[in-house]
Protein backbone atom coordinates (compact mmCIF):
# COMPACT_ATOMS: atom_id res chain seq x y z
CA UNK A 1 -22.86 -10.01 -10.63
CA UNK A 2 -19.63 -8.52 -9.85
CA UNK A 3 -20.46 -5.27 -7.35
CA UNK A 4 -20.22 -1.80 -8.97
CA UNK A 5 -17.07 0.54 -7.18
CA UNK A 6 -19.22 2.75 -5.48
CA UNK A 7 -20.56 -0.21 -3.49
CA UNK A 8 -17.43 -1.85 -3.16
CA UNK A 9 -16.48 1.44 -1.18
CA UNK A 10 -18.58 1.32 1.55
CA UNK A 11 -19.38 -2.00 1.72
CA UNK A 12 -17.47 -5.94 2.14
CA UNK A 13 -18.91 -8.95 0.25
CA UNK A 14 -18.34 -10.81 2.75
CA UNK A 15 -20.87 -8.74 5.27
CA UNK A 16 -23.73 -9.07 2.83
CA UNK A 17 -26.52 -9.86 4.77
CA UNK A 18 -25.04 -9.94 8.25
CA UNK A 19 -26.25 -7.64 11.18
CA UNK A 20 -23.19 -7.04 12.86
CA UNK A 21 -22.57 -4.38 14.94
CA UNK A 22 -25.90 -4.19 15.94
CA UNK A 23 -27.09 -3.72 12.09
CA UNK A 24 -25.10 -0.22 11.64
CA UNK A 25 -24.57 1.06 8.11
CA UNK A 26 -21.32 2.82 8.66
CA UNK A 27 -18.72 0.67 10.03
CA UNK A 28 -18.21 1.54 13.74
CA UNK A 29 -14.92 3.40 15.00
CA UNK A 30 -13.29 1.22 18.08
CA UNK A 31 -11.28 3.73 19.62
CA UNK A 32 -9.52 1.97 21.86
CA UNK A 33 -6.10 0.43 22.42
CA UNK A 34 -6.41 -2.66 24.34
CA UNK A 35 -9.34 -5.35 24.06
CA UNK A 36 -10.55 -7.70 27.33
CA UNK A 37 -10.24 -11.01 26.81
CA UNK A 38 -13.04 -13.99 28.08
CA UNK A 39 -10.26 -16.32 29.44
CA UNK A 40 -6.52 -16.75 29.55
CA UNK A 41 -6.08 -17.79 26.03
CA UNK A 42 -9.04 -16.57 24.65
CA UNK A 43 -8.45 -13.72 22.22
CA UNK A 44 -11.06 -11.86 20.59
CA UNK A 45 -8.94 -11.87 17.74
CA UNK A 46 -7.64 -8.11 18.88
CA UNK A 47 -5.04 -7.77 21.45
CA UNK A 48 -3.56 -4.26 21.83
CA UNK A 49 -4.32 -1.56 18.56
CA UNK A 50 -0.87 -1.16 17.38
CA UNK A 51 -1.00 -5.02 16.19
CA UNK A 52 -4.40 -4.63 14.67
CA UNK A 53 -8.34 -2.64 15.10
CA UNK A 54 -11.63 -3.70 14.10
CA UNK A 55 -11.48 -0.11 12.19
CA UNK A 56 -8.67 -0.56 10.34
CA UNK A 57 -8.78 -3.60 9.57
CA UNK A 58 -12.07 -3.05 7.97
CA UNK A 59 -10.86 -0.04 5.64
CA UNK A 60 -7.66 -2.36 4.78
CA UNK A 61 -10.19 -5.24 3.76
CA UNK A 62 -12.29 -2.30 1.44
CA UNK A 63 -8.97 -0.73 -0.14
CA UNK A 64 -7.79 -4.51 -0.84
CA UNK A 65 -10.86 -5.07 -2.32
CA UNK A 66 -10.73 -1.63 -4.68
CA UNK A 67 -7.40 -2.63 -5.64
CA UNK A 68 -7.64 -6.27 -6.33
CA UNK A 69 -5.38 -7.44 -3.33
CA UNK A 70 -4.74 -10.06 -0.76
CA UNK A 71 -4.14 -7.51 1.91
CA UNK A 72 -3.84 -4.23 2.33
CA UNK A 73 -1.92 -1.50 4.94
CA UNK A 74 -3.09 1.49 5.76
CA UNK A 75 -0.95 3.98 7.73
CA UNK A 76 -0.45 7.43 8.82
CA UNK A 77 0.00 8.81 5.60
CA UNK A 78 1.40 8.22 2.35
CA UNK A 79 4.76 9.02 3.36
CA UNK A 80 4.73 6.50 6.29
CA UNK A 81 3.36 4.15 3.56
CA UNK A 82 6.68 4.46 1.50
CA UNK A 83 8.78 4.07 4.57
CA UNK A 84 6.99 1.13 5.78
CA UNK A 85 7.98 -0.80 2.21
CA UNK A 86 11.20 0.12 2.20
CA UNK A 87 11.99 -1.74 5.19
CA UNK A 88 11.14 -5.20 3.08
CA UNK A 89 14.61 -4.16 1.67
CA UNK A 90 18.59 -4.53 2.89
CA UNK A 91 21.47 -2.61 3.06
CA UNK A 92 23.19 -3.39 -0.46
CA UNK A 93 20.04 -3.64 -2.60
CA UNK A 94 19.57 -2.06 -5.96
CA UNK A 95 16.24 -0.17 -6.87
CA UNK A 96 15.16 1.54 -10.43
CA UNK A 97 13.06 4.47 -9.38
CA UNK A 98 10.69 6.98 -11.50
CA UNK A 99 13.19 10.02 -12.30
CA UNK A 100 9.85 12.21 -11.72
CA UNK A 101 8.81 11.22 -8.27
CA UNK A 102 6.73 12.87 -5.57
CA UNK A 103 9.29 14.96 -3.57
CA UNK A 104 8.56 13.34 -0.73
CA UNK A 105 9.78 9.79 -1.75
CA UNK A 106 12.83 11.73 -3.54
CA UNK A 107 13.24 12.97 -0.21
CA UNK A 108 13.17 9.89 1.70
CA UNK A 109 15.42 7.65 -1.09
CA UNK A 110 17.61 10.46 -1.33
CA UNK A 111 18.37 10.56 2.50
CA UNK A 112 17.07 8.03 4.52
CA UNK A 113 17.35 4.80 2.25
CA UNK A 114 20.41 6.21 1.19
CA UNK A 115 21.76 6.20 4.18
CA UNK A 116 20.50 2.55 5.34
CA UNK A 117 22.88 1.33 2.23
CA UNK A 118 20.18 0.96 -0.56
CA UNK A 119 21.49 2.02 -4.16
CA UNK A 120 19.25 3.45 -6.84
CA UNK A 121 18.74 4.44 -10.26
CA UNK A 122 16.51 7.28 -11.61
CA UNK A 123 15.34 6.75 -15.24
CA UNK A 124 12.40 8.36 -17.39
CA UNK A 125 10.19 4.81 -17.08
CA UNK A 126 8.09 5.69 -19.40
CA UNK A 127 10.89 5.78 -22.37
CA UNK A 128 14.14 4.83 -20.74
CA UNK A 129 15.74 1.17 -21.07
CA UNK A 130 14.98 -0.38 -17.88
CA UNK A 131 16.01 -3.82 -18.89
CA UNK A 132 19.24 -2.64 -19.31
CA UNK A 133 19.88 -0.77 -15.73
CA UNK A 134 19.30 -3.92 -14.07
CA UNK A 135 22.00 -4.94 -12.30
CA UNK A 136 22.50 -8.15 -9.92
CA UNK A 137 21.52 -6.83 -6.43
CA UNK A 138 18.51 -5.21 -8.26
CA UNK A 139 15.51 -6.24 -6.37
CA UNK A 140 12.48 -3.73 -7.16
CA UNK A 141 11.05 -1.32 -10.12
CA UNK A 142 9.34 1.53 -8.34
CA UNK A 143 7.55 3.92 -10.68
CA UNK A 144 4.42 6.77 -10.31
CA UNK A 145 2.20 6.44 -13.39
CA UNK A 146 1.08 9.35 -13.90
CA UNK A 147 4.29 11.00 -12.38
CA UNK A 148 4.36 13.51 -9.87
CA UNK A 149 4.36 16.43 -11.40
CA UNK A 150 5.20 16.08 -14.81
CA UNK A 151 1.85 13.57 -15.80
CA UNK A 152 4.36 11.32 -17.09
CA UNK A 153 2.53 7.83 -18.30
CA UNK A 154 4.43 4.48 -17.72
CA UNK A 155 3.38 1.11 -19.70
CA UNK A 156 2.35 -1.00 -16.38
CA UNK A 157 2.46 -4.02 -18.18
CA UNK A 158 5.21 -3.58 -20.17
CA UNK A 159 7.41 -2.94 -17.17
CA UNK A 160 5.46 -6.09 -15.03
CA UNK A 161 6.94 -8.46 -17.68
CA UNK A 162 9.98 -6.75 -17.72
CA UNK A 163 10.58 -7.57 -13.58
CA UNK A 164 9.11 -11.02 -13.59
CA UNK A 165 11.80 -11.66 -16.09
CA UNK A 166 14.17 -10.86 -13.75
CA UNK A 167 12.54 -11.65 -10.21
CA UNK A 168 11.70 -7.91 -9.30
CA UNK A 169 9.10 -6.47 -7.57
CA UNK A 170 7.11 -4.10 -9.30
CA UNK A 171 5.85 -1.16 -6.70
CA UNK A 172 3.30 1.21 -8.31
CA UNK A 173 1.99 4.34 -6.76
CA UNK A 174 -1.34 4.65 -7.77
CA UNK A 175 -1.95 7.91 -6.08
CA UNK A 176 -3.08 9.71 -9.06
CA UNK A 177 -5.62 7.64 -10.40
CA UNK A 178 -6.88 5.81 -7.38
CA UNK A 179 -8.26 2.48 -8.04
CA UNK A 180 -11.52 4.01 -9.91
CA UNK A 181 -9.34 4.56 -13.05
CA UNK A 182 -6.15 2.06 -12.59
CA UNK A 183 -5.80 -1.11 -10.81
CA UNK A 184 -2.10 -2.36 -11.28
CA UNK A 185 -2.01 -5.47 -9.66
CA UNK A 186 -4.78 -6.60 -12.48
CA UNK A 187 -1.73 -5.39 -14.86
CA UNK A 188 1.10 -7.50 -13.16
CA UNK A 189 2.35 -5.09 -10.59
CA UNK A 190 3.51 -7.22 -7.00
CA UNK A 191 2.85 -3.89 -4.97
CA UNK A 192 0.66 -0.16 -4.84
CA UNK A 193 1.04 2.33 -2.76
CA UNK A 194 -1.41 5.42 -2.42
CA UNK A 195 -1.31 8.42 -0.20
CA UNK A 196 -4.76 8.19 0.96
CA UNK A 197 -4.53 11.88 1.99
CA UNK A 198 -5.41 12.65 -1.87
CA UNK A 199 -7.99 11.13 -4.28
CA UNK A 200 -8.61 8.20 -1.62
CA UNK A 201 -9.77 10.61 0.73
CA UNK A 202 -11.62 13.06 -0.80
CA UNK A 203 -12.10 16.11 0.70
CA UNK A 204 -8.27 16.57 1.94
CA UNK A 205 -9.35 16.75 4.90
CA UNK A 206 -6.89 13.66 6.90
CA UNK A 207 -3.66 12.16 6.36
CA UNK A 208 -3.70 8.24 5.55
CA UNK A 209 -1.33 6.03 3.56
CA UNK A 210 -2.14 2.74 1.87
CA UNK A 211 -0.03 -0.21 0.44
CA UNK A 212 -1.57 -2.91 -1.18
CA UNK A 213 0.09 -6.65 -2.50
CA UNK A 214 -0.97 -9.98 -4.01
CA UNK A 215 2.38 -11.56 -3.16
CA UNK A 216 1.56 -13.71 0.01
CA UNK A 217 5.45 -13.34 0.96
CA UNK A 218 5.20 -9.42 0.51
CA UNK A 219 2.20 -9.86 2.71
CA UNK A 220 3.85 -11.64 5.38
CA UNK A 221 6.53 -9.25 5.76
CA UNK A 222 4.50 -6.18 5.64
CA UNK A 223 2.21 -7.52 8.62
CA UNK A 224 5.04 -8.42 10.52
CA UNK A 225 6.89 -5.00 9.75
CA UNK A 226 3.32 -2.74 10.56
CA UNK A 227 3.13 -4.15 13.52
CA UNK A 228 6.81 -4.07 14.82
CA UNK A 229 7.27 -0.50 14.01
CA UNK A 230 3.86 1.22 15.12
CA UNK A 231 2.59 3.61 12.12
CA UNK A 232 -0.59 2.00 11.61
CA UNK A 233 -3.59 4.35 11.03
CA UNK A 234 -5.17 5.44 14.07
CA UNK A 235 -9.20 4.15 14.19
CA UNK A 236 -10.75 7.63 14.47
CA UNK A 237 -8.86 8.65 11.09
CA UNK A 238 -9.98 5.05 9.94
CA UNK A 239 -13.62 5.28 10.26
């Protein structure tokens, strides 16, 4: 029997059962930033925090989970999220945005991935042609569903055919509706993004920043990108 959401919150499959962590409920917060090892080669499996922590890892494994992913990322916030996935991207590449995006992410396209030589196009994705702003260097569909602020409502899986057509990532922020109302990988999206400061959270009350794939080579890249550049979520704001 598949697990309801509210378990799937608090609590991995894959620990049913176990007694780690000496049997504790709530999944412990390691705050620490480097790990001892029992021999010269002999990792725990943690090295230094930046790379990886018990903590986070463990919330990244639960927000995979809510979301139907392989893997998930969860960093500083949601704008650190956004900045982290643009950096799977190269100078010269071609993006069809949301025209009603968070002003944050019009913010950073506007100025920062500008800047670093990205191109984009703004169109109305829930009426506009899409199909027909593709260009050649085109590489990704990014769209808010429901837009920021406007409540504008995209077809997901309309769009999702629409990209694999034409090789595209599909990037979804799913900040709105968290994954109790919308799951858009299930609906053919490659990538989600949430700022976990809003409906993830709860309470408003920390910043956090998720982004969530089931493309193993989107996977790779984002590991190897999270821990090169340092913004993972810090274990106290993790637990």
């Amino acid at each position: 029997m598949e697990r309801g959401i509210n378990t799937r919150c608090l609590h991995l499959e894959e620990t049913e059962g176990k007694t780690d962590n000496y049997g504790a409920l709530s999944y412990p917060i390691y705050q620490t930033a480097t790990y001892a090892h029992a021999g010269v080669g002999k990792s725990t499996g943690y090295d230094y925090s930046r790379l990886q922590n018990p903590t986070r890892e463990q919330l990244e494994k639960v927000v995979a989970s809510l979301e139907g992913g392989i893997d998930a990322f969860a960093l500083s916030s949601g704008m650190a999220a956004i900045t982290l996935l643009m950096e799977i991207f190269k100078p010269g590449d071609h993006i069809i945005a949301e025209a009603d995006l968070y002003g944050g992410s019009v913010r950073l396209f506007g100025n920062v991935s500008k800047k670093n030589g990205y191109e984009f196009t703004y169109l109305n994705c829930s009426r506009d042609d899409i199909e027909g702003a593709i260009k050649e260097n085109t590489k990704a569909v990014y769209i808010e569903t429901p837009t920021n602020p406007m409540m504008n409502v995209s077809d997901i899986s309309k769009i999702a055919e629409i990209a694999k057509r034409h090789g595209l990532y599909l990037i979804v922020d799913n900040t709105f509706l968290s994954p109790y109302f919308q799951n858009p990988l299930k609906l053919g999206a490659d990538i989600v993004i949430h700022s976990g400061t809003k409906f993830l959270g709860g309470h408003n009350d920390t910043l956090a920043g998720f982004i969530v794939t089931n493309n193993e080579e989107v996977q790779e890249k984002l590991r190897f990108i999270i821990k090169t550049t340092g913004a993972g979520l810090a274990p106290l704001t993790a637990g």
